[in-house]
PDB file of N, CA and C in Angstrom:
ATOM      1  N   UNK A   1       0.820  -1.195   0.000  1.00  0.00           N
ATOM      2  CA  UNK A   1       0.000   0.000   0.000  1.00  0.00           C
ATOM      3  C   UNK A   1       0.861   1.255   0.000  1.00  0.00           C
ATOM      4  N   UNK A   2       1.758   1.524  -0.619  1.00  0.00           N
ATOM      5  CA  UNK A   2       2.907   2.274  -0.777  1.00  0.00           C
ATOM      6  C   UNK A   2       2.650   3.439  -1.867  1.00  0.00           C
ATOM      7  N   UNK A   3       1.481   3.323  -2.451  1.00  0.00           N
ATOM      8  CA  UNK A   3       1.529   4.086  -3.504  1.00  0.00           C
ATOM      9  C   UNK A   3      -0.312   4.520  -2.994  1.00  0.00           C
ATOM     10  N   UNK A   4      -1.048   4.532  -2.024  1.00  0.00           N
ATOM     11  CA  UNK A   4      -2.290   4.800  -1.392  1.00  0.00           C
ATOM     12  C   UNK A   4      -2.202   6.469  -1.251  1.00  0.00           C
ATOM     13  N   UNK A   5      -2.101   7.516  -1.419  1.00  0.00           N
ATOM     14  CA  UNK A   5      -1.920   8.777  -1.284  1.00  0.00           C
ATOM     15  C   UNK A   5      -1.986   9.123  -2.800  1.00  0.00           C
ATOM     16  N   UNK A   6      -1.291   8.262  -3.704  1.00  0.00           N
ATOM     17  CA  UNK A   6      -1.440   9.155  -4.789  1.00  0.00           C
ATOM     18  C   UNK A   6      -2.555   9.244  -5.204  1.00  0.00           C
ATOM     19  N   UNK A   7      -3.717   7.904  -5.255  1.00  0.00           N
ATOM     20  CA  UNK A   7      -4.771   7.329  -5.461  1.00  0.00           C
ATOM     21  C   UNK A   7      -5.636   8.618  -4.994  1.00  0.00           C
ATOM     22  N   UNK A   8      -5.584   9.340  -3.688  1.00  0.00           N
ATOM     23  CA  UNK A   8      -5.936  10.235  -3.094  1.00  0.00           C
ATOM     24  C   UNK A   8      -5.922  11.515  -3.732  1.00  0.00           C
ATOM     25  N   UNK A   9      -4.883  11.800  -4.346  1.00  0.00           N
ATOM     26  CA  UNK A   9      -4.105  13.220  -4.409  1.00  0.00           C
ATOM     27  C   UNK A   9      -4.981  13.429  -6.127  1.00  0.00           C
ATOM     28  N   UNK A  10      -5.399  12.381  -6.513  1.00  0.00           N
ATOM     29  CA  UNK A  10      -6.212  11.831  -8.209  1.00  0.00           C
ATOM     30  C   UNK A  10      -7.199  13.251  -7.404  1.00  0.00           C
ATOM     31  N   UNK A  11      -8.332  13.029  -6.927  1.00  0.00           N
ATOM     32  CA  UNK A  11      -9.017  13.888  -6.055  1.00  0.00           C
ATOM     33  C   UNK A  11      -9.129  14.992  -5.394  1.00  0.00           C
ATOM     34  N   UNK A  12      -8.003  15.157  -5.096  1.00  0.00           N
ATOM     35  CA  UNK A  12      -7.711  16.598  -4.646  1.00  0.00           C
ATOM     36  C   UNK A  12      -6.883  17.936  -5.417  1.00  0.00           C
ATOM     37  N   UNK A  13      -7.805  17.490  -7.049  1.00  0.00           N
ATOM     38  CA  UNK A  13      -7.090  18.667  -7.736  1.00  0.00           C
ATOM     39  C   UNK A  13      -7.921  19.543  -7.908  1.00  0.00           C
ATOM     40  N   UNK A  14      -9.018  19.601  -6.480  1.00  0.00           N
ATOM     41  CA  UNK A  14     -10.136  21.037  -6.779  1.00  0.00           C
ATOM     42  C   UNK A  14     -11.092  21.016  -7.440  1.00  0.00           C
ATOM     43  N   UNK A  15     -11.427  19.654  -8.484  1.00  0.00           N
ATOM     44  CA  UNK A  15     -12.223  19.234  -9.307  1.00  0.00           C
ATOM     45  C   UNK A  15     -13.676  19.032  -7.958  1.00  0.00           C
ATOM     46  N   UNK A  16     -14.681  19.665  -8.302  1.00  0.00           N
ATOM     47  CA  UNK A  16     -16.072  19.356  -7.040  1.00  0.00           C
ATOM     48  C   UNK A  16     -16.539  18.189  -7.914  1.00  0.00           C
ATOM     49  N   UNK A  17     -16.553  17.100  -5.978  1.00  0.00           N
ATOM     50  CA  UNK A  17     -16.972  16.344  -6.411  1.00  0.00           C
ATOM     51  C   UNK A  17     -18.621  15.989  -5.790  1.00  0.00           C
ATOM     52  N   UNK A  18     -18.913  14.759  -6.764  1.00  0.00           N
ATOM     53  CA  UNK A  18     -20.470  14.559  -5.909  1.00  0.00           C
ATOM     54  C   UNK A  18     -20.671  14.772  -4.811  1.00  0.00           C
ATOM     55  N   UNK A  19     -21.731  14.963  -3.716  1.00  0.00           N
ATOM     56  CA  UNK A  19     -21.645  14.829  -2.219  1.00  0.00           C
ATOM     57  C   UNK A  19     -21.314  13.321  -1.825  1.00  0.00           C
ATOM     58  N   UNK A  20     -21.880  12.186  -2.857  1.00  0.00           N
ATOM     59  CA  UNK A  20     -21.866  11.035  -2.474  1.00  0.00           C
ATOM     60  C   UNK A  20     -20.259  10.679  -2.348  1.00  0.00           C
ATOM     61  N   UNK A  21     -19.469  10.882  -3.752  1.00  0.00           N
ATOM     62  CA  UNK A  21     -18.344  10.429  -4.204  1.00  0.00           C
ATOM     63  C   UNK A  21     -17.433  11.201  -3.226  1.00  0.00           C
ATOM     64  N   UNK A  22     -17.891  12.738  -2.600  1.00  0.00           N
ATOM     65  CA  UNK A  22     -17.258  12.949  -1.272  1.00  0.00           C
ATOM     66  C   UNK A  22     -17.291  12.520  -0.312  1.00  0.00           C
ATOM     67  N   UNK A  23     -18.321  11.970  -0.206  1.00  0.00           N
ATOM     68  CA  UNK A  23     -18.247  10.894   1.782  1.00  0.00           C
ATOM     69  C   UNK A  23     -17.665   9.669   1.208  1.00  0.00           C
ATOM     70  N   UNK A  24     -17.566   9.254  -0.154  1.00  0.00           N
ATOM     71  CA  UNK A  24     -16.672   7.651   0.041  1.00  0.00           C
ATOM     72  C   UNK A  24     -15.399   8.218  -0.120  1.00  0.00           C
ATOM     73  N   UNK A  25     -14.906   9.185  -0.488  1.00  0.00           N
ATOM     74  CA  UNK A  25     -13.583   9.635  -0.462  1.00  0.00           C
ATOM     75  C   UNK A  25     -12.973   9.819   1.224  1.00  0.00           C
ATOM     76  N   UNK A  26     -14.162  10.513   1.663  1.00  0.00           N
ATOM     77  CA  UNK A  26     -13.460  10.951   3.187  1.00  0.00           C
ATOM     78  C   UNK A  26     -13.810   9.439   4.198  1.00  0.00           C
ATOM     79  N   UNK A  27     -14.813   8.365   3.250  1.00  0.00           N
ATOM     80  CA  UNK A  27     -14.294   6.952   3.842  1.00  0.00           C
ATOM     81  C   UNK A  27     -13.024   6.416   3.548  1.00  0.00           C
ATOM     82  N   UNK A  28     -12.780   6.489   2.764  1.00  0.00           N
ATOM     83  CA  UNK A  28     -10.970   5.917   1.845  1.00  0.00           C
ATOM     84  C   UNK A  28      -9.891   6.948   2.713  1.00  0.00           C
ATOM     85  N   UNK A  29     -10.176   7.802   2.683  1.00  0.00           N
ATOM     86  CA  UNK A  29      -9.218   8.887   3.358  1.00  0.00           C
ATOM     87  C   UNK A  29      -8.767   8.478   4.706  1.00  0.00           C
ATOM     88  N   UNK A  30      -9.781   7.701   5.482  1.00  0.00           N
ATOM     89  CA  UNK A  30      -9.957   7.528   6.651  1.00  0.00           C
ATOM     90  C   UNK A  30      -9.315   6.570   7.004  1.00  0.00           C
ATOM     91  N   UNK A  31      -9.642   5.371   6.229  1.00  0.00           N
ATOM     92  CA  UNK A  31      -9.262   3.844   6.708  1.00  0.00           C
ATOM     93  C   UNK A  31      -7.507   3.761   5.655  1.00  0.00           C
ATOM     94  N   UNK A  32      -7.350   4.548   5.305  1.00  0.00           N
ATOM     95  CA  UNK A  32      -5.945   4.894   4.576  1.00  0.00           C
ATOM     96  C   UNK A  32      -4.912   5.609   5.848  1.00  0.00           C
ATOM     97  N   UNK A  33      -5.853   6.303   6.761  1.00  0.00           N
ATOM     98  CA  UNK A  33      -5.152   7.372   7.413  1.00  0.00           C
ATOM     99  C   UNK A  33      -4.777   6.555   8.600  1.00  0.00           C
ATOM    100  N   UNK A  34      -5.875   5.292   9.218  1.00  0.00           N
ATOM    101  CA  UNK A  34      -5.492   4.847  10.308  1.00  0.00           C
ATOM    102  C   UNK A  34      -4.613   3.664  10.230  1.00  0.00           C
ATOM    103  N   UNK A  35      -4.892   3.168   8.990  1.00  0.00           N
ATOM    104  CA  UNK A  35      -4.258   1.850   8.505  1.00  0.00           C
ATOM    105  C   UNK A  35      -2.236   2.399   8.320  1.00  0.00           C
ATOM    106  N   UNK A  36      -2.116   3.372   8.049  1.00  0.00           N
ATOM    107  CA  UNK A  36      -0.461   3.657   8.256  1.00  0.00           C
ATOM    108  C   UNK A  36      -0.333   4.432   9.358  1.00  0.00           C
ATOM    109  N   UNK A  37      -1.030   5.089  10.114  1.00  0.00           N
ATOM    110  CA  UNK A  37      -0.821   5.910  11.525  1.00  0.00           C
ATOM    111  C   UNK A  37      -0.633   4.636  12.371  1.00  0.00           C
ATOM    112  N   UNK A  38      -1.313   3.971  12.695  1.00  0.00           N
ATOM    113  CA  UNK A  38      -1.496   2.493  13.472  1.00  0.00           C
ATOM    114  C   UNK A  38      -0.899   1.172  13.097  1.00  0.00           C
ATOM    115  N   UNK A  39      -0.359   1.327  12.052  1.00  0.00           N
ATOM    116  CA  UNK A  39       0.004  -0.017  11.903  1.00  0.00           C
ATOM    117  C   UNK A  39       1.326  -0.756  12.701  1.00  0.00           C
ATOM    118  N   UNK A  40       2.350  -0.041  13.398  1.00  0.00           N
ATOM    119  CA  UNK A  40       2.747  -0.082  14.106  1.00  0.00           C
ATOM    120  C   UNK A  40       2.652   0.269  15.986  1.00  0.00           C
ATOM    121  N   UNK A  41       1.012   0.791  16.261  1.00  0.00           N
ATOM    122  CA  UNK A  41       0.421   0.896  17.147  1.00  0.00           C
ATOM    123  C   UNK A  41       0.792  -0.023  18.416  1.00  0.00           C
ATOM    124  N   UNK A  42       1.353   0.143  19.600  1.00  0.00           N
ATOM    125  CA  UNK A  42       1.573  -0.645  20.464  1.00  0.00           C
ATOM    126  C   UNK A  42       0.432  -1.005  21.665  1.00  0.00           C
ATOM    127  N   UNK A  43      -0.359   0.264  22.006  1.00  0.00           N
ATOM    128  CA  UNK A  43      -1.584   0.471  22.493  1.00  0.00           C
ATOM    129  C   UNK A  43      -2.280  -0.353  21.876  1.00  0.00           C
ATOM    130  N   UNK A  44      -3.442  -1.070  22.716  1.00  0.00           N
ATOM    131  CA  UNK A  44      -4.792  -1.669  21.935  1.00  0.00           C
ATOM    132  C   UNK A  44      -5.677  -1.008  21.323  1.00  0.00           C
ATOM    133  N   UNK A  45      -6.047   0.082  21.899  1.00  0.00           N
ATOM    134  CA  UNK A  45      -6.746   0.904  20.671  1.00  0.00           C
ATOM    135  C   UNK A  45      -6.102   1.481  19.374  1.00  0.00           C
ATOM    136  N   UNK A  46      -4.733   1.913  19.398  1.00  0.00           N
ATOM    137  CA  UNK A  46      -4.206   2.168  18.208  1.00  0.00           C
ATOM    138  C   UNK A  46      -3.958   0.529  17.212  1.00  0.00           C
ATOM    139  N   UNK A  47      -4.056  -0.566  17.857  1.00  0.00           N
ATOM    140  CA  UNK A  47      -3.635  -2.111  17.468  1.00  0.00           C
ATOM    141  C   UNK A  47      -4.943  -2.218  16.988  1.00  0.00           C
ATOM    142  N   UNK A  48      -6.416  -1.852  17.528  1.00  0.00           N
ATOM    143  CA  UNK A  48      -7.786  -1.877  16.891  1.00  0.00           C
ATOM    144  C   UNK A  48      -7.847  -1.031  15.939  1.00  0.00           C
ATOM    145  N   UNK A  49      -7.992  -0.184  15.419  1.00  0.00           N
ATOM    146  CA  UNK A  49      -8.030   0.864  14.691  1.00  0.00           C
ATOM    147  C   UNK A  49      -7.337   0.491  13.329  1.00  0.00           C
ATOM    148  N   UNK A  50      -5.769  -0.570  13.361  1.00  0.00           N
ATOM    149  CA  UNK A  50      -5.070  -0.500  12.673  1.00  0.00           C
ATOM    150  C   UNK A  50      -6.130  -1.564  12.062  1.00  0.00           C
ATOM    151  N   UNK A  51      -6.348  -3.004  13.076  1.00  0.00           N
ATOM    152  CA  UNK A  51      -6.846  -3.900  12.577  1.00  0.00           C
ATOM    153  C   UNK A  51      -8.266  -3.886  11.708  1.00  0.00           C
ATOM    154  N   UNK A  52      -9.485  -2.780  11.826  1.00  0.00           N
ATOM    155  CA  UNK A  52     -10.192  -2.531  11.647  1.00  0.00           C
ATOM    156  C   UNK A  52     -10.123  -2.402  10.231  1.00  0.00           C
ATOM    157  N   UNK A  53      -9.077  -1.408   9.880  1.00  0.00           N
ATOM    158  CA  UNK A  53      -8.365  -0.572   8.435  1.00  0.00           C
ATOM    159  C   UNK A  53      -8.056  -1.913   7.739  1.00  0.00           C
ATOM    160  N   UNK A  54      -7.873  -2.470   8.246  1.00  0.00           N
ATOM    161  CA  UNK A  54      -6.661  -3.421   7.328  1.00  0.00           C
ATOM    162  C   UNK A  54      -7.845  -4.326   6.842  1.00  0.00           C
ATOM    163  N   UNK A  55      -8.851  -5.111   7.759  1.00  0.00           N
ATOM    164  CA  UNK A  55      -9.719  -5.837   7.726  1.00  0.00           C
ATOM    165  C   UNK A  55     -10.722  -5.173   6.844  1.00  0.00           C
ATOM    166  N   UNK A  56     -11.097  -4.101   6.708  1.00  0.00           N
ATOM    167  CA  UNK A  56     -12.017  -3.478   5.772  1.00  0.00           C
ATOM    168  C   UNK A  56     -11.254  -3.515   4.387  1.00  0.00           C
ATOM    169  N   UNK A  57      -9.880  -3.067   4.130  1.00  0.00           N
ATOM    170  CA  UNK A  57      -9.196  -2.919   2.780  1.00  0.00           C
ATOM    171  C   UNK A  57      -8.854  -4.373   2.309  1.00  0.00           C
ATOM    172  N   UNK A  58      -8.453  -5.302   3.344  1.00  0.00           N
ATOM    173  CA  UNK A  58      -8.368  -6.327   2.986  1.00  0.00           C
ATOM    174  C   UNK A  58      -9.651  -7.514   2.280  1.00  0.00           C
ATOM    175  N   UNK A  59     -10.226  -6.810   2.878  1.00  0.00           N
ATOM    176  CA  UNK A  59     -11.783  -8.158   2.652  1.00  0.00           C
ATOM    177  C   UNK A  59     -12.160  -8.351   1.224  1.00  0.00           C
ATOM    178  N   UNK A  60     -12.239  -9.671   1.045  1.00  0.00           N
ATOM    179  CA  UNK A  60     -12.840  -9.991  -0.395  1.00  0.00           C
ATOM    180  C   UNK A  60     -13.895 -10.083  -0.643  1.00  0.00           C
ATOM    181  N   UNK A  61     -14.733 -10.097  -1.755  1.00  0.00           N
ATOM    182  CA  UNK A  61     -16.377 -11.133  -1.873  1.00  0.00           C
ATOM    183  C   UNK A  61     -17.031 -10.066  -1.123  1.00  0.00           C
ATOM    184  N   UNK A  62     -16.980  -9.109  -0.719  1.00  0.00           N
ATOM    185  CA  UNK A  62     -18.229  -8.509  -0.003  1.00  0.00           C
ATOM    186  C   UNK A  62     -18.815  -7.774  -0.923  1.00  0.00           C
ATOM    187  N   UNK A  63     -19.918  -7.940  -0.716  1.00  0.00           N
ATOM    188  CA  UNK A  63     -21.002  -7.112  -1.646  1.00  0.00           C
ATOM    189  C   UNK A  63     -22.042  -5.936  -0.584  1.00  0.00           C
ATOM    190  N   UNK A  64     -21.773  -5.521   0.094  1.00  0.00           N
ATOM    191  CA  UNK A  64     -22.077  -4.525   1.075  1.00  0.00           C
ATOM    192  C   UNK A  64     -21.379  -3.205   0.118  1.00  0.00           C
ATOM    193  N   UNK A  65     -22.624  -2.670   0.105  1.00  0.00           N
ATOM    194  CA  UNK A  65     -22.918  -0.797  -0.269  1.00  0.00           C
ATOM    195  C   UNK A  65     -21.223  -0.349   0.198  1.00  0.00           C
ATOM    196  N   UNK A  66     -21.142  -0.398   1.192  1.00  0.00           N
ATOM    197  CA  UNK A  66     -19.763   0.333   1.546  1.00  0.00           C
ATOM    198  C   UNK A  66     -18.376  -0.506   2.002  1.00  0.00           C
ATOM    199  N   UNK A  67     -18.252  -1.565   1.099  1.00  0.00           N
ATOM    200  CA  UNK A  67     -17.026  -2.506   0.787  1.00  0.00           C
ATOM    201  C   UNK A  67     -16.105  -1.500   0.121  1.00  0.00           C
ATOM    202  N   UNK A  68     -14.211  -1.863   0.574  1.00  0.00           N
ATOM    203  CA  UNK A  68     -13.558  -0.831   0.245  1.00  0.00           C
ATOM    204  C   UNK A  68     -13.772  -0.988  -1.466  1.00  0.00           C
ATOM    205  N   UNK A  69     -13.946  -2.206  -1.991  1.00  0.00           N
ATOM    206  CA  UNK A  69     -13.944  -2.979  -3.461  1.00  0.00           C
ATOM    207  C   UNK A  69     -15.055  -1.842  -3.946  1.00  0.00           C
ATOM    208  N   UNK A  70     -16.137  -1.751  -3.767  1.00  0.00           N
ATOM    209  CA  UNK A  70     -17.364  -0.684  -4.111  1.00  0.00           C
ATOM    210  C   UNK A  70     -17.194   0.507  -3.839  1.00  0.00           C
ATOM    211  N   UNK A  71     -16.298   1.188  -2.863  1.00  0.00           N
ATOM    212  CA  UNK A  71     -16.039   2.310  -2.423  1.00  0.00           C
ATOM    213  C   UNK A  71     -14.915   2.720  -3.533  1.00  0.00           C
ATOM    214  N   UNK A  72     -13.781   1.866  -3.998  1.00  0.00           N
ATOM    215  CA  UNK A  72     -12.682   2.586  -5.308  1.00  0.00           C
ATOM    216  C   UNK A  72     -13.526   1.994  -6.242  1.00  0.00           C
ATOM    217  N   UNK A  73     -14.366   1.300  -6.576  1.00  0.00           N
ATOM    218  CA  UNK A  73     -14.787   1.066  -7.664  1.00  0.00           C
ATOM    219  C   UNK A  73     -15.881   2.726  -8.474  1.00  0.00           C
ATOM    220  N   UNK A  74     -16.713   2.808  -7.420  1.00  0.00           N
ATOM    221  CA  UNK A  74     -17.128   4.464  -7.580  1.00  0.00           C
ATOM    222  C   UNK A  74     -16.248   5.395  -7.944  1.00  0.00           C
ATOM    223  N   UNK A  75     -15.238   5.430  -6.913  1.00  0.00           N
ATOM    224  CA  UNK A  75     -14.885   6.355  -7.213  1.00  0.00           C
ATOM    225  C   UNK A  75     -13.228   6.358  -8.362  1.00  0.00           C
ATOM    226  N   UNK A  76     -13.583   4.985  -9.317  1.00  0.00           N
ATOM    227  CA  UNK A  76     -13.046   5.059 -10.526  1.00  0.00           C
ATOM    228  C   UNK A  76     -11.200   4.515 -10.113  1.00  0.00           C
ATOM    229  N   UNK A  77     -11.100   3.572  -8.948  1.00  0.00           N
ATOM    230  CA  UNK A  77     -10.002   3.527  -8.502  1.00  0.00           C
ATOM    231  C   UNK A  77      -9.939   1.556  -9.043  1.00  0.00           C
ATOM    232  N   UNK A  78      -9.133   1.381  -9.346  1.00  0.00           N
ATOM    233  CA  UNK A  78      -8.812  -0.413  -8.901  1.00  0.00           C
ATOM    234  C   UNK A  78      -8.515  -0.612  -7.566  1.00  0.00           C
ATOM    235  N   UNK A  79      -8.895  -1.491  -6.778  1.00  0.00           N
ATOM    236  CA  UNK A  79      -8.965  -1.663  -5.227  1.00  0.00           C
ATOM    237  C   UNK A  79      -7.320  -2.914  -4.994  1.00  0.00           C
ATOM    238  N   UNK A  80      -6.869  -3.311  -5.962  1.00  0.00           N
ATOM    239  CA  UNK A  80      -5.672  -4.113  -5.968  1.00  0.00           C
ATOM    240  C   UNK A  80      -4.409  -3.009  -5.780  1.00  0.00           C
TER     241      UNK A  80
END
């Protein structure tokens, strides 16, 4: 996940976006932000937080409205 910011930065060239395609962005933004803040987390809540991130970006086969797979797929990203 080494290259997750640029994916981001696609977005933040001032271009307005949907309201929708803005709350799945500031979902991606989010689980991007805790998943490298935490991933070295020694605390259990920073160790939850990380695991949470990882477990949402990681998950396959889900077909839930707000799967990270449906969340870059909207918003025009490959989720690999």
């Amino acid at each position: 996940m080494q290259d997750e910011l640029g994916f981001v930065d696609v977005f933040r060239r001032g271009e307005h976006l949907e309201p929708e395609k803005a709350l799945l962005m500031a979902i991606l933004e989010d689980a991007i932000h805790s998943y490298r803040k935490y991933r070295a987390a020694r605390d259990r809540a920073g160790r939850e937080r990380f695991r949470e991130a990882e477990q949402w970006i990681m998950e396959e086969g889900d077909d839930r409205l707000f799967s990270f797979a449906n969340v870059c797929e909207v918003l025009g990203l490959i989720p690999q």
